[in-house]
PDB file of N, CA and C in Angstrom:
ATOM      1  N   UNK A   1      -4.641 -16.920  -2.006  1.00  0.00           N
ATOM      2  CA  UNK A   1      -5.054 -15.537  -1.922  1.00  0.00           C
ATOM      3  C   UNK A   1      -5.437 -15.189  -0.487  1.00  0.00           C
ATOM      4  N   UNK A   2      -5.854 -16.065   0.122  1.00  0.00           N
ATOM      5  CA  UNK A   2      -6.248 -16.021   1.677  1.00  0.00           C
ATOM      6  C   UNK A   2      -5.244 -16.149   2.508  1.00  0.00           C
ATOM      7  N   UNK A   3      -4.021 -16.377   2.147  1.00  0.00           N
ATOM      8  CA  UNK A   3      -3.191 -16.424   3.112  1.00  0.00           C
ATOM      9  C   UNK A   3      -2.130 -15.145   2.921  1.00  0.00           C
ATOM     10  N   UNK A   4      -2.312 -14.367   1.649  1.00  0.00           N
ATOM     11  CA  UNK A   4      -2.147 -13.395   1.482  1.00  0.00           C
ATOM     12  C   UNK A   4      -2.376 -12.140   2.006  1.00  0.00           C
ATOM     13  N   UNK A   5      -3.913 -12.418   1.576  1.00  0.00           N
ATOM     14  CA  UNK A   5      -4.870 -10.636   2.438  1.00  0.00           C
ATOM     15  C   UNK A   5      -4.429 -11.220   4.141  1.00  0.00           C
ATOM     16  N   UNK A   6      -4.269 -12.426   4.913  1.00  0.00           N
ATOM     17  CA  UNK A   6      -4.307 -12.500   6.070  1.00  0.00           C
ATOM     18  C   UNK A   6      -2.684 -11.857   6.372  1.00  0.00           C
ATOM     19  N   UNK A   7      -1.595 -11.779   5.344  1.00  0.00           N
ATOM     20  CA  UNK A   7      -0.121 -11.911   5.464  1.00  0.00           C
ATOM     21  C   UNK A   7      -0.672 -10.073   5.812  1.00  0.00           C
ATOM     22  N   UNK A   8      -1.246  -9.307   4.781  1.00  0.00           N
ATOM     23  CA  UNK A   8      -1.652  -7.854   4.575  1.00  0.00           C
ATOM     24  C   UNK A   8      -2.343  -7.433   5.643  1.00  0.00           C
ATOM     25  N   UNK A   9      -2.589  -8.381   6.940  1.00  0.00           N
ATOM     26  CA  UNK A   9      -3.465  -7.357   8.107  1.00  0.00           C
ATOM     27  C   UNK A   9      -4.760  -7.522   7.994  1.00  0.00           C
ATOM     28  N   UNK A  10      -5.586  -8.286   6.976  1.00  0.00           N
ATOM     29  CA  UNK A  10      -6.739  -8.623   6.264  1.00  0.00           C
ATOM     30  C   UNK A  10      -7.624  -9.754   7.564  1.00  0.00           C
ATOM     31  N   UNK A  11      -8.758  -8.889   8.123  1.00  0.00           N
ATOM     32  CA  UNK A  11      -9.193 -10.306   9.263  1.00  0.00           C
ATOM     33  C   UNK A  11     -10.432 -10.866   8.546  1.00  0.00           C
ATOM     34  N   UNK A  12     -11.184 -11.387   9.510  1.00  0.00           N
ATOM     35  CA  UNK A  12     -11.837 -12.918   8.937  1.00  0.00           C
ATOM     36  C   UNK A  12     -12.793 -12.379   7.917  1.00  0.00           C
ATOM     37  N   UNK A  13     -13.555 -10.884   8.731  1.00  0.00           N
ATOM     38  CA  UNK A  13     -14.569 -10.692   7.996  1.00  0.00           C
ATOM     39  C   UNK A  13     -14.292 -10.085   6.786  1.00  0.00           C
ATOM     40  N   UNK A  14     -13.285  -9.234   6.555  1.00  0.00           N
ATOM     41  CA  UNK A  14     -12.300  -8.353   5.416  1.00  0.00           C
ATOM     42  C   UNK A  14     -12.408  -9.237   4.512  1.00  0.00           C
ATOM     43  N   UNK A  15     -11.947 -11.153   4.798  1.00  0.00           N
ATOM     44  CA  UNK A  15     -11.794 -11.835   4.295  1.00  0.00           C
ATOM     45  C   UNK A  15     -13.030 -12.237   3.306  1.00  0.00           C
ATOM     46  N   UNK A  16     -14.181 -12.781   4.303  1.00  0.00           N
ATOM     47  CA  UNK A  16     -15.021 -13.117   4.110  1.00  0.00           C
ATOM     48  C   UNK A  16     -15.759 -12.007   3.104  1.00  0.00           C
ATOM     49  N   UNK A  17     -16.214 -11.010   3.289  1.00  0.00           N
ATOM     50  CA  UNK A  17     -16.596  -9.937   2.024  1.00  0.00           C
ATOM     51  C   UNK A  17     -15.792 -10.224   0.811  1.00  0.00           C
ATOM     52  N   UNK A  18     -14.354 -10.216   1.169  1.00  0.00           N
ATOM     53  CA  UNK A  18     -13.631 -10.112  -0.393  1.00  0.00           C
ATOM     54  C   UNK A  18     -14.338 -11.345  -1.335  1.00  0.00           C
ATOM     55  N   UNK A  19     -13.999 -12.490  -0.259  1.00  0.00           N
ATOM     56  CA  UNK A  19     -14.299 -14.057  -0.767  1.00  0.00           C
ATOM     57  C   UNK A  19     -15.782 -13.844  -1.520  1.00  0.00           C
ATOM     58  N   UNK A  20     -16.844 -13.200  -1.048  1.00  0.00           N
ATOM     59  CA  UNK A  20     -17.807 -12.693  -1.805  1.00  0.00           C
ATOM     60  C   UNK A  20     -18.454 -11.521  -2.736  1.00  0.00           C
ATOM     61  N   UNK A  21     -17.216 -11.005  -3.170  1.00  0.00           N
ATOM     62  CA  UNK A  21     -17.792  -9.721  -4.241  1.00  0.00           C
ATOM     63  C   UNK A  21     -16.997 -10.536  -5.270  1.00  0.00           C
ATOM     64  N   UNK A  22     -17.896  -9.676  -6.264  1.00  0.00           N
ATOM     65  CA  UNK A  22     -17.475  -9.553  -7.644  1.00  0.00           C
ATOM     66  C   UNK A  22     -15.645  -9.906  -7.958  1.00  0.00           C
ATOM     67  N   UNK A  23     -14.902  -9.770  -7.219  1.00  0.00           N
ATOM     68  CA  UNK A  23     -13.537  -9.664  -7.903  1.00  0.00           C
ATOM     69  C   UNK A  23     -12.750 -10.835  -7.678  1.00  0.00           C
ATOM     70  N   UNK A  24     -13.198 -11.572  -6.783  1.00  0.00           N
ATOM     71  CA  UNK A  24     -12.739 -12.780  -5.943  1.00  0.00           C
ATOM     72  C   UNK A  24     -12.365 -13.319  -6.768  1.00  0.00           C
ATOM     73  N   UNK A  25     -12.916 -14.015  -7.961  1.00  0.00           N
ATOM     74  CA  UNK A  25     -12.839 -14.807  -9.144  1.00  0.00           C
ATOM     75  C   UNK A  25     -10.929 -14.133  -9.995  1.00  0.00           C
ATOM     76  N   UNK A  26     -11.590 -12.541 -10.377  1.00  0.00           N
ATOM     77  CA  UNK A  26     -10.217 -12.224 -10.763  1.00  0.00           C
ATOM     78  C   UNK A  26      -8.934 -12.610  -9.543  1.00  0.00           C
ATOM     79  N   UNK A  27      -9.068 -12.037  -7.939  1.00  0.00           N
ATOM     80  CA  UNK A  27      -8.278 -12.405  -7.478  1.00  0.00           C
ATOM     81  C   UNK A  27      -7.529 -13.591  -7.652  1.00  0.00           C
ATOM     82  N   UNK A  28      -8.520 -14.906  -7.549  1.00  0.00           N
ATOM     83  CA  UNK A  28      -7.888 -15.951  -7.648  1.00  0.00           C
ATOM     84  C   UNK A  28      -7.050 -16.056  -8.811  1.00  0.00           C
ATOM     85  N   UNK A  29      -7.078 -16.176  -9.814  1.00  0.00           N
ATOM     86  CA  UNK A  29      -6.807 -16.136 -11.439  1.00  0.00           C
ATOM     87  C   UNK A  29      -5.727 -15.602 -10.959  1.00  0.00           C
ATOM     88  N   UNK A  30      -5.531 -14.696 -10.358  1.00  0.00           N
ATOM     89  CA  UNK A  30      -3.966 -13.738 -10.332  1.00  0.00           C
ATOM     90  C   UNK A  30      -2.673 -14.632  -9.327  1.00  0.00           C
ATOM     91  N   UNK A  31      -3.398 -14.994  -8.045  1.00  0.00           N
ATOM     92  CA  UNK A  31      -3.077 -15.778  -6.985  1.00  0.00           C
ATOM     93  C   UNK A  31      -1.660 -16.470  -7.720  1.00  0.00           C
ATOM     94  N   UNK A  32      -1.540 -17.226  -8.834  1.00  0.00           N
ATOM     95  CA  UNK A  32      -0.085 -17.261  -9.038  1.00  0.00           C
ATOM     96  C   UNK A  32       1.210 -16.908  -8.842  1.00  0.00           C
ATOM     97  N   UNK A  33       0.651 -15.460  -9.171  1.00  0.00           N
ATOM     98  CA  UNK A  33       1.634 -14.208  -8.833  1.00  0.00           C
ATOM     99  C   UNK A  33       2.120 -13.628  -7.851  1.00  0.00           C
ATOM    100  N   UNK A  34       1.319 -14.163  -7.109  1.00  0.00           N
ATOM    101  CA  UNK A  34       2.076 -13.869  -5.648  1.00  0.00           C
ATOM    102  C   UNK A  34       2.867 -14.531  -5.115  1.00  0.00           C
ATOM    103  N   UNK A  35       3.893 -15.621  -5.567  1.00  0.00           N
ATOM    104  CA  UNK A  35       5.198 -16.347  -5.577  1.00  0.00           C
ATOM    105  C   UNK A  35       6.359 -15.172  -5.483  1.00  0.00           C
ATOM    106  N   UNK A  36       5.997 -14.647  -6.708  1.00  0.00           N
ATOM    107  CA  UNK A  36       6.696 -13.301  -7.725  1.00  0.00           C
ATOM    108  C   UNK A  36       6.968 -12.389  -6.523  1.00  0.00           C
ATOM    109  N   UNK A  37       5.767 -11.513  -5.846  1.00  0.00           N
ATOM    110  CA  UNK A  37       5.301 -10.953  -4.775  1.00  0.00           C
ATOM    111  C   UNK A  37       6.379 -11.245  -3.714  1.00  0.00           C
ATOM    112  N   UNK A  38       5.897 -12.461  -3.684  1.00  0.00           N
ATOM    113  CA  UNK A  38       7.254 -12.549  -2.220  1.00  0.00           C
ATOM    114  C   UNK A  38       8.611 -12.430  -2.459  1.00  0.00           C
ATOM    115  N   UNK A  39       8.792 -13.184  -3.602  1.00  0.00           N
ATOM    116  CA  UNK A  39      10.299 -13.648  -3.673  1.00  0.00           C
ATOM    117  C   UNK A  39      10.732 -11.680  -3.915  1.00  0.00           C
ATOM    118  N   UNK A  40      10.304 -11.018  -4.693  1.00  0.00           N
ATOM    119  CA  UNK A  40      10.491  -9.409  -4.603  1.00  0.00           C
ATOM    120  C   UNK A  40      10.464  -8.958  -2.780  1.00  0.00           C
ATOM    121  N   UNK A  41       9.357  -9.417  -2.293  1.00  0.00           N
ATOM    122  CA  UNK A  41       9.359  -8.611  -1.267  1.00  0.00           C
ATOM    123  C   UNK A  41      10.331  -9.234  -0.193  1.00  0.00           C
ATOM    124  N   UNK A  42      11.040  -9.965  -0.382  1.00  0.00           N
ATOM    125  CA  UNK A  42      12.101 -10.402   0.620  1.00  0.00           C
ATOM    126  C   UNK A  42      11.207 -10.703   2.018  1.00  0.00           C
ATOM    127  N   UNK A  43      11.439 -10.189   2.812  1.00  0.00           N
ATOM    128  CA  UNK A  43      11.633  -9.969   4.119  1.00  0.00           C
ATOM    129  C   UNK A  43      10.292  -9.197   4.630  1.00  0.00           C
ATOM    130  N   UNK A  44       9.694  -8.111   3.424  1.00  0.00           N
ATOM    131  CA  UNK A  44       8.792  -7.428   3.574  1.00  0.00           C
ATOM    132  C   UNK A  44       8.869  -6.356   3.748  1.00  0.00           C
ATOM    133  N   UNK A  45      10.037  -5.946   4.863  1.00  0.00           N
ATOM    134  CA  UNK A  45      10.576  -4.720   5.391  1.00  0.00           C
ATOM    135  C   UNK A  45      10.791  -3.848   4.383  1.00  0.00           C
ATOM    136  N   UNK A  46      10.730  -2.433   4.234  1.00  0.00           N
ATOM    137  CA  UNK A  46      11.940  -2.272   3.005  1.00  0.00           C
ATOM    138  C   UNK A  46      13.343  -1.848   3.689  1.00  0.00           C
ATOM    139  N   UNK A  47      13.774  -1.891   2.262  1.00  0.00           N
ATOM    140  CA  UNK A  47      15.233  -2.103   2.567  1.00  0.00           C
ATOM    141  C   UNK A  47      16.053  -0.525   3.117  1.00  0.00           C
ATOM    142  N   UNK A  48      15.990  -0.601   4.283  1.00  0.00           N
ATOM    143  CA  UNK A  48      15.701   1.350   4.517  1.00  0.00           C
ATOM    144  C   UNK A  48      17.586   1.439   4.520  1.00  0.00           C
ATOM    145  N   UNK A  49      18.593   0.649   4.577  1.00  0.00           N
ATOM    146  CA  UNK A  49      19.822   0.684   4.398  1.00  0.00           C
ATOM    147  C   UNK A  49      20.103   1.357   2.821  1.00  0.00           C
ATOM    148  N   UNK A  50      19.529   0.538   2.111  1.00  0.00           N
ATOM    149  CA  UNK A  50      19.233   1.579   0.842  1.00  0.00           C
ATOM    150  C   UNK A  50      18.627   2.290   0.273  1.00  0.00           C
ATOM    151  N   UNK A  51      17.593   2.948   1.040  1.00  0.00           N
ATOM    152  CA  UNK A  51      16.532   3.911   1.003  1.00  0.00           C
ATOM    153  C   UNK A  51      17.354   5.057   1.387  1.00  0.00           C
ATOM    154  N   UNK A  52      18.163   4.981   2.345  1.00  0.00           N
ATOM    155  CA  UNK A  52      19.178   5.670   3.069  1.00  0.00           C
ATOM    156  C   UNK A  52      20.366   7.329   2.464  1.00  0.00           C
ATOM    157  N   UNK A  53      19.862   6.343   1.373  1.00  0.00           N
ATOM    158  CA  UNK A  53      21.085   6.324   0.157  1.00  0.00           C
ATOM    159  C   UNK A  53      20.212   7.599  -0.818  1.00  0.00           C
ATOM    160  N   UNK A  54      18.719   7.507  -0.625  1.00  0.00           N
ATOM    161  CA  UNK A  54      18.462   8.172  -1.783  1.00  0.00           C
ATOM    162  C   UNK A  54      18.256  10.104  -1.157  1.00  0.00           C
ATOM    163  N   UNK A  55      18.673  10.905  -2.114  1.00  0.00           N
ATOM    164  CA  UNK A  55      18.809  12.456  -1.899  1.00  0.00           C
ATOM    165  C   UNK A  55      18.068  13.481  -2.413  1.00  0.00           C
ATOM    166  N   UNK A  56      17.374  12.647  -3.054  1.00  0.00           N
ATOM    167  CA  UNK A  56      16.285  13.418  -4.104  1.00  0.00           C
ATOM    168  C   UNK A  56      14.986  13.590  -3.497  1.00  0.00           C
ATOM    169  N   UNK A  57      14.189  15.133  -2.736  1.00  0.00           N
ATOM    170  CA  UNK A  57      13.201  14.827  -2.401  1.00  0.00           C
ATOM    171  C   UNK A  57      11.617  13.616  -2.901  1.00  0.00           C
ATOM    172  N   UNK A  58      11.197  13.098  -1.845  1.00  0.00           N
ATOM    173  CA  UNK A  58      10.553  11.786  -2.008  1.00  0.00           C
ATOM    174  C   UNK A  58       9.671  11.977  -1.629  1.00  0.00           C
ATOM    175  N   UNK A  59       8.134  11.386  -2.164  1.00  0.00           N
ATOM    176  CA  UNK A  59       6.851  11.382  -1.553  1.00  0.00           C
ATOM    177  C   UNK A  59       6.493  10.087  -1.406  1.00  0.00           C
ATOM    178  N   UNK A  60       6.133   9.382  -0.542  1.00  0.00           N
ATOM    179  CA  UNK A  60       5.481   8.318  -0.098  1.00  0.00           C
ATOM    180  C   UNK A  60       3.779   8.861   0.385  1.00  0.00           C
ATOM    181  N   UNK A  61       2.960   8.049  -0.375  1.00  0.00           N
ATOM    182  CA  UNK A  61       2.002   8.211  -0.627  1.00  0.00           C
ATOM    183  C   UNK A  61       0.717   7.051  -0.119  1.00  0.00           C
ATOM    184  N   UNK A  62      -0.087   7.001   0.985  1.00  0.00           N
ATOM    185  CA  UNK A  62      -0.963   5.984   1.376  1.00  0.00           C
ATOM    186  C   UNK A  62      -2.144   6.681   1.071  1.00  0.00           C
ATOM    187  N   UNK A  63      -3.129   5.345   0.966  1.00  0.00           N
ATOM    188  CA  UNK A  63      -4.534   6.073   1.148  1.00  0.00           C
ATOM    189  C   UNK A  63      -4.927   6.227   2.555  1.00  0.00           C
ATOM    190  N   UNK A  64      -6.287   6.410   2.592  1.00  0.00           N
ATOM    191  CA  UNK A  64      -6.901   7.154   3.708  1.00  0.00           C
ATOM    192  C   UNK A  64      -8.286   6.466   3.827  1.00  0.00           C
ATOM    193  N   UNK A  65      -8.649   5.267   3.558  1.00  0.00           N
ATOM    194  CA  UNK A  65      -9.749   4.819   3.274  1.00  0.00           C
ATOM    195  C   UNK A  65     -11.364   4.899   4.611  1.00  0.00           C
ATOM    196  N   UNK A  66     -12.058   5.735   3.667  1.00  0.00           N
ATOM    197  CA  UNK A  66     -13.594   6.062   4.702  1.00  0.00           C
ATOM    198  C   UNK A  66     -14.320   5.063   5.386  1.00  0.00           C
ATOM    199  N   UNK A  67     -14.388   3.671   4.451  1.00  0.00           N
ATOM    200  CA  UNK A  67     -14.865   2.452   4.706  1.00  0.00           C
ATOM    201  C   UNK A  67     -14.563   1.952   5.524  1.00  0.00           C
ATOM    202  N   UNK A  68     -15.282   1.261   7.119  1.00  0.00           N
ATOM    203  CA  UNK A  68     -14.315   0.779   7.894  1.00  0.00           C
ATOM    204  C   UNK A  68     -13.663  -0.686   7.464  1.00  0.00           C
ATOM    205  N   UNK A  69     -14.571  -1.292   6.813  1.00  0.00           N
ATOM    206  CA  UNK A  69     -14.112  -2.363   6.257  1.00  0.00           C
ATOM    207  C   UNK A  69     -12.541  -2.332   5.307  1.00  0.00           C
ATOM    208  N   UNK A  70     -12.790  -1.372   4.545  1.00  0.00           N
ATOM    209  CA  UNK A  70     -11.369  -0.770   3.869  1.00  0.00           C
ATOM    210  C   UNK A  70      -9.997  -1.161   4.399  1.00  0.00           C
ATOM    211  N   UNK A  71     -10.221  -0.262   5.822  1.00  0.00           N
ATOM    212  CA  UNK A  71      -9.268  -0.052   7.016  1.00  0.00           C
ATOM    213  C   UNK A  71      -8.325  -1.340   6.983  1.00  0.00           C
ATOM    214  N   UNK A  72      -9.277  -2.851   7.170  1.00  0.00           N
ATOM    215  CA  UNK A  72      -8.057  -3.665   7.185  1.00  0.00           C
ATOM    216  C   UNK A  72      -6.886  -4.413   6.640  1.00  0.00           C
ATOM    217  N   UNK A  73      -5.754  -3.972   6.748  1.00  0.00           N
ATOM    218  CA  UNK A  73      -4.620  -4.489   5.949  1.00  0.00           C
ATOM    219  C   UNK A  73      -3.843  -3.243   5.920  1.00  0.00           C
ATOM    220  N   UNK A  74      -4.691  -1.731   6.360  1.00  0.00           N
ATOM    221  CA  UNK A  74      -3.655  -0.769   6.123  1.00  0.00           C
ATOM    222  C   UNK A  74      -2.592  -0.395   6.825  1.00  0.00           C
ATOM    223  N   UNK A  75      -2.359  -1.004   8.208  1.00  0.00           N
ATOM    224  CA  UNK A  75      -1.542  -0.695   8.978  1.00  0.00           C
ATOM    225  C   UNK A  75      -0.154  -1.385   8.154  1.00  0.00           C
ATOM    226  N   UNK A  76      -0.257  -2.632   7.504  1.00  0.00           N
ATOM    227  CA  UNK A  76       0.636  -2.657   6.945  1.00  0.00           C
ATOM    228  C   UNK A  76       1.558  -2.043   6.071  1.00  0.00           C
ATOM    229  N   UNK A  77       0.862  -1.358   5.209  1.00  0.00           N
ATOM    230  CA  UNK A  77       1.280  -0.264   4.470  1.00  0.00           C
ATOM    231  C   UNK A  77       1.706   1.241   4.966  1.00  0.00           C
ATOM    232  N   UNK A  78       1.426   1.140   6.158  1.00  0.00           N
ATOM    233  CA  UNK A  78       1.653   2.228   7.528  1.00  0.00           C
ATOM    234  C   UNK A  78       2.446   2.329   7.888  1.00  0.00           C
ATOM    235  N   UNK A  79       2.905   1.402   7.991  1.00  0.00           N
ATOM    236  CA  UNK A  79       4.235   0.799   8.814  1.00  0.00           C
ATOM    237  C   UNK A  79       5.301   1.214   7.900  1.00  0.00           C
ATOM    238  N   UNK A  80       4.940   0.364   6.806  1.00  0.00           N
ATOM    239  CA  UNK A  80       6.081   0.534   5.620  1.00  0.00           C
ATOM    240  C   UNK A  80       6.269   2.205   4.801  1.00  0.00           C
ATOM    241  N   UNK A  81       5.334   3.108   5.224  1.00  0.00           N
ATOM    242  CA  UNK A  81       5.457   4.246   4.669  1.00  0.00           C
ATOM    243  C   UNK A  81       6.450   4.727   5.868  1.00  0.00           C
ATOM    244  N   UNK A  82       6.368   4.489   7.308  1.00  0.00           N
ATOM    245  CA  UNK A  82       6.730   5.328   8.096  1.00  0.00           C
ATOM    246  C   UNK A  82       8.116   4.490   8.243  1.00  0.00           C
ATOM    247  N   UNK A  83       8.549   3.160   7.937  1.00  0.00           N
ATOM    248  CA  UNK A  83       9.683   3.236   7.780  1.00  0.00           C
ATOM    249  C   UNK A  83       9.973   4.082   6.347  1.00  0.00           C
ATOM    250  N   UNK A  84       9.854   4.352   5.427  1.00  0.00           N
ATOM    251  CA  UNK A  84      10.508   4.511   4.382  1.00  0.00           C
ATOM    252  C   UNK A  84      11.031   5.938   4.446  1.00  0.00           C
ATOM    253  N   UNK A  85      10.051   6.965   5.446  1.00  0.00           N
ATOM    254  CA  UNK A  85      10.359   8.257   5.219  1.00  0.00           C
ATOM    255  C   UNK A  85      11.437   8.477   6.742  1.00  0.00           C
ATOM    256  N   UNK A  86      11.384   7.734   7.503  1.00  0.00           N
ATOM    257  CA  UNK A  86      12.232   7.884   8.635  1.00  0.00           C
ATOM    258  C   UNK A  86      13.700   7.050   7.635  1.00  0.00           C
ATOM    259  N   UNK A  87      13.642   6.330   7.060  1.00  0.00           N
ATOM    260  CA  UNK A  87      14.919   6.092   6.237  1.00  0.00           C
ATOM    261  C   UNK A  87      15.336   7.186   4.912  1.00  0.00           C
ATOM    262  N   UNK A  88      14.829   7.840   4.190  1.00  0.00           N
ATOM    263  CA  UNK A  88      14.874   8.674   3.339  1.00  0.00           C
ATOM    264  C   UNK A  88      15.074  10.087   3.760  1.00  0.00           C
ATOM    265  N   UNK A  89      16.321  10.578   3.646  1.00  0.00           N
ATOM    266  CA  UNK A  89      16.217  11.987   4.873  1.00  0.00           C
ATOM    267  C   UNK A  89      15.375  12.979   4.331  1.00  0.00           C
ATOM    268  N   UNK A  90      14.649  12.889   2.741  1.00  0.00           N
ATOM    269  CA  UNK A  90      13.888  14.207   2.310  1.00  0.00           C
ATOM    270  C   UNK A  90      12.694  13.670   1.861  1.00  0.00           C
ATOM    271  N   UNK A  91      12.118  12.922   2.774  1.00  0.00           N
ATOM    272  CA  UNK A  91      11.093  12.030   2.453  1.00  0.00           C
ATOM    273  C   UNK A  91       9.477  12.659   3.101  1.00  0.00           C
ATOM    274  N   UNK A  92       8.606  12.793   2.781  1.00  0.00           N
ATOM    275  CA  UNK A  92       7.374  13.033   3.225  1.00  0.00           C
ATOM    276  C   UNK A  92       6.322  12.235   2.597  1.00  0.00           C
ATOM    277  N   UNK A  93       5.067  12.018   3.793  1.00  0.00           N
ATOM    278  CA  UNK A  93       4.141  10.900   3.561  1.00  0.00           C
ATOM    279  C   UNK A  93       2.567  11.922   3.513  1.00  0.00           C
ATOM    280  N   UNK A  94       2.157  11.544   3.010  1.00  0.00           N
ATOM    281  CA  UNK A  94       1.168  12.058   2.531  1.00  0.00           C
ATOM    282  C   UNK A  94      -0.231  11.274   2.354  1.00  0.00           C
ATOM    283  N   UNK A  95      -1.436  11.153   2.750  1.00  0.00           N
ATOM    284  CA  UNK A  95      -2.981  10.150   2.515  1.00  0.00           C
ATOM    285  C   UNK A  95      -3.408  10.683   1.897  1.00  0.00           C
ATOM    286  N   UNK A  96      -3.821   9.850   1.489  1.00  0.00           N
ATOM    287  CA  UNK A  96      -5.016   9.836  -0.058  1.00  0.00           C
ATOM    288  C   UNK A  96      -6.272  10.308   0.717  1.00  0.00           C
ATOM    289  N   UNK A  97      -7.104  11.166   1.429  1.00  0.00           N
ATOM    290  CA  UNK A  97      -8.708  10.968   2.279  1.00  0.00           C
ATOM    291  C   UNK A  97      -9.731  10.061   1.127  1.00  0.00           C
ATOM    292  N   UNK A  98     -10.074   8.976   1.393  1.00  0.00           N
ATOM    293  CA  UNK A  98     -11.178   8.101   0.666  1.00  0.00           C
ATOM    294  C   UNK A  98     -10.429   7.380  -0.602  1.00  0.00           C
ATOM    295  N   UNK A  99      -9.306   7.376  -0.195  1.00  0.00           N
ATOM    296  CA  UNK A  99      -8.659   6.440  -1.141  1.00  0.00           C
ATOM    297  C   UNK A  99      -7.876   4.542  -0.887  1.00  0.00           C
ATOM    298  N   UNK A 100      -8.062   4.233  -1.655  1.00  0.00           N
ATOM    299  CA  UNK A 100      -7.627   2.160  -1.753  1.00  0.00           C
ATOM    300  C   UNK A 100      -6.805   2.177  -2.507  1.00  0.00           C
ATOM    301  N   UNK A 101      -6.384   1.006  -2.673  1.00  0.00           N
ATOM    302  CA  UNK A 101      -5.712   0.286  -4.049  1.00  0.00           C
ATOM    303  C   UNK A 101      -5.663   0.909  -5.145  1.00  0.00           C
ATOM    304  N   UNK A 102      -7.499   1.304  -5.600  1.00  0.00           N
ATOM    305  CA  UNK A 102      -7.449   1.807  -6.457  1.00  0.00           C
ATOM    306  C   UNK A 102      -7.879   3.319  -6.732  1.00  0.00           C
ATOM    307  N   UNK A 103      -6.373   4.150  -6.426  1.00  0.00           N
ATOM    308  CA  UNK A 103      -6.574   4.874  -6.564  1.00  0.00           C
ATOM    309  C   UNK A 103      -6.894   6.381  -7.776  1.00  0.00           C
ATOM    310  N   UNK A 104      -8.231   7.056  -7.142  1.00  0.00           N
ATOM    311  CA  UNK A 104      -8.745   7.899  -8.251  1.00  0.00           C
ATOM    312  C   UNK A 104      -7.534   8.591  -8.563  1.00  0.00           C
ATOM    313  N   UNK A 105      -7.539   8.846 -10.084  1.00  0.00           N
ATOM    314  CA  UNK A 105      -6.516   9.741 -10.781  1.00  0.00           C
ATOM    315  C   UNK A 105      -6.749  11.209  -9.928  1.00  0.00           C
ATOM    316  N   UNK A 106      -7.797  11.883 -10.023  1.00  0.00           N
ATOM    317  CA  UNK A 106      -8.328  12.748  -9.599  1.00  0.00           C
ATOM    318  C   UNK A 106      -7.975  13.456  -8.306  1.00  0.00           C
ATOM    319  N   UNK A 107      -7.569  12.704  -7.256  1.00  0.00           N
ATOM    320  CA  UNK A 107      -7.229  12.537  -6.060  1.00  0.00           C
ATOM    321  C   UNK A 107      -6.104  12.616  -5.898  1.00  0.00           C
ATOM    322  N   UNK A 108      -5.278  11.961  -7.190  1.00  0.00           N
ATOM    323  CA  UNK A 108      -3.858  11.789  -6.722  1.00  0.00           C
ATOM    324  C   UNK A 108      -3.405  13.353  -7.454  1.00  0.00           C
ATOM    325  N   UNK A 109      -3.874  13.174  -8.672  1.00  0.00           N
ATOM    326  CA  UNK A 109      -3.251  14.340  -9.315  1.00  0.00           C
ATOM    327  C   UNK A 109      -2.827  16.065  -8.632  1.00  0.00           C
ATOM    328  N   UNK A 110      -3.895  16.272  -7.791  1.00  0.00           N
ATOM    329  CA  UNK A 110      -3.166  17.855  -7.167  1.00  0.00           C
ATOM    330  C   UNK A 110      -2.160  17.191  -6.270  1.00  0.00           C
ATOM    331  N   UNK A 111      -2.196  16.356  -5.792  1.00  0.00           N
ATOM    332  CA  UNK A 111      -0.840  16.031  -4.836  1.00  0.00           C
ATOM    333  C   UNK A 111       0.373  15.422  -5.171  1.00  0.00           C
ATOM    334  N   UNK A 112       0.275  15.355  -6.583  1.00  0.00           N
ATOM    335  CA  UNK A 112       1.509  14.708  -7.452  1.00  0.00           C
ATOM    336  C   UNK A 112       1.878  16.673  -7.585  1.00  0.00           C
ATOM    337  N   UNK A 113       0.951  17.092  -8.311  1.00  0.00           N
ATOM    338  CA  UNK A 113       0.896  18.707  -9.206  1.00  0.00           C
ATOM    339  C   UNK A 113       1.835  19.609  -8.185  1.00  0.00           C
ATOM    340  N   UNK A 114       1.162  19.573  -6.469  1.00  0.00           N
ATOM    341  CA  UNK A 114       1.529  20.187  -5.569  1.00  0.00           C
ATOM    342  C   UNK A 114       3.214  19.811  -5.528  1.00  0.00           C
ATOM    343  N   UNK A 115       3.730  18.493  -5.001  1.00  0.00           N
ATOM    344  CA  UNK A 115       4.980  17.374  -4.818  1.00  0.00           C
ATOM    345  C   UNK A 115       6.059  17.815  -5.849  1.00  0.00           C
ATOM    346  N   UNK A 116       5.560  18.321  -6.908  1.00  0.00           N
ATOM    347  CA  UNK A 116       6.723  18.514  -8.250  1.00  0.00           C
ATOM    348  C   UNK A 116       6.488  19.976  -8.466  1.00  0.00           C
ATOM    349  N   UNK A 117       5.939  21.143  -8.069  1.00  0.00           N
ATOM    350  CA  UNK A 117       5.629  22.529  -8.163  1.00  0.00           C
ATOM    351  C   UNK A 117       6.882  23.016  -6.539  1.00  0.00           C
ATOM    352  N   UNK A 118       6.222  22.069  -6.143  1.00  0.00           N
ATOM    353  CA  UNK A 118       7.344  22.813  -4.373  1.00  0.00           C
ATOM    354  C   UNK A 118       8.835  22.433  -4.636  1.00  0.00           C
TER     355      UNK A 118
END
């Protein structure tokens, strides 16, 4: 799991907090699954040769997290939004403000509502 959050942009102290809250325990338990994880994520990149391909306006969607602690690991997901919409010609990216992983329904919902109304 630690060589994971470190693969995600995740530094020592990011680390060190996770390693001590409440969820660590579930993390580990899951840690299997991230075999699965890779062998899906290839390369990591996405695959913007076939992203290329798609014509149907697209929302790519990150959070925006307040916490500075939050912050680390998101550039990864940064990266990968801003390839996806520079590969997708009707693609737009959009932040969550105060949003993670787990994101509030609440939060997402006017910007799903807005995304499928336009």
């Amino acid at each position: 799991m630690e060589v994971f959050l470190r693969l995600m942009g995740a530094d020592d102290d990011s680390i060190a907090q996770t390693r001590s809250s409440p969820m660590w325990p579930a993390l580990e338990a899951a840690e299997h699954t991230l075999v699965y994880d890779a062998a899906a994520m290839g390369t990591g990149q996405p695959p913007v040769d076939r992203l290329g391909r798609i014509k149907v306006p697209t929302l790519v969607i990150t959070g925006a997290p307040d916490r500075e602690h939050d912050l680390a690991g998101t550039e990864f997901f940064e990266a990968s939004a801003r390839a996806i919409v520079e590969a997708i010609p009707s693609a737009e990216h959009t932040r969550l403000p105060g949003q993670t992983h787990e994101v509030d329904p609440h939060a997402l919902s006017p910007i799903l509502t807005a995304f499928y109304k336009g």
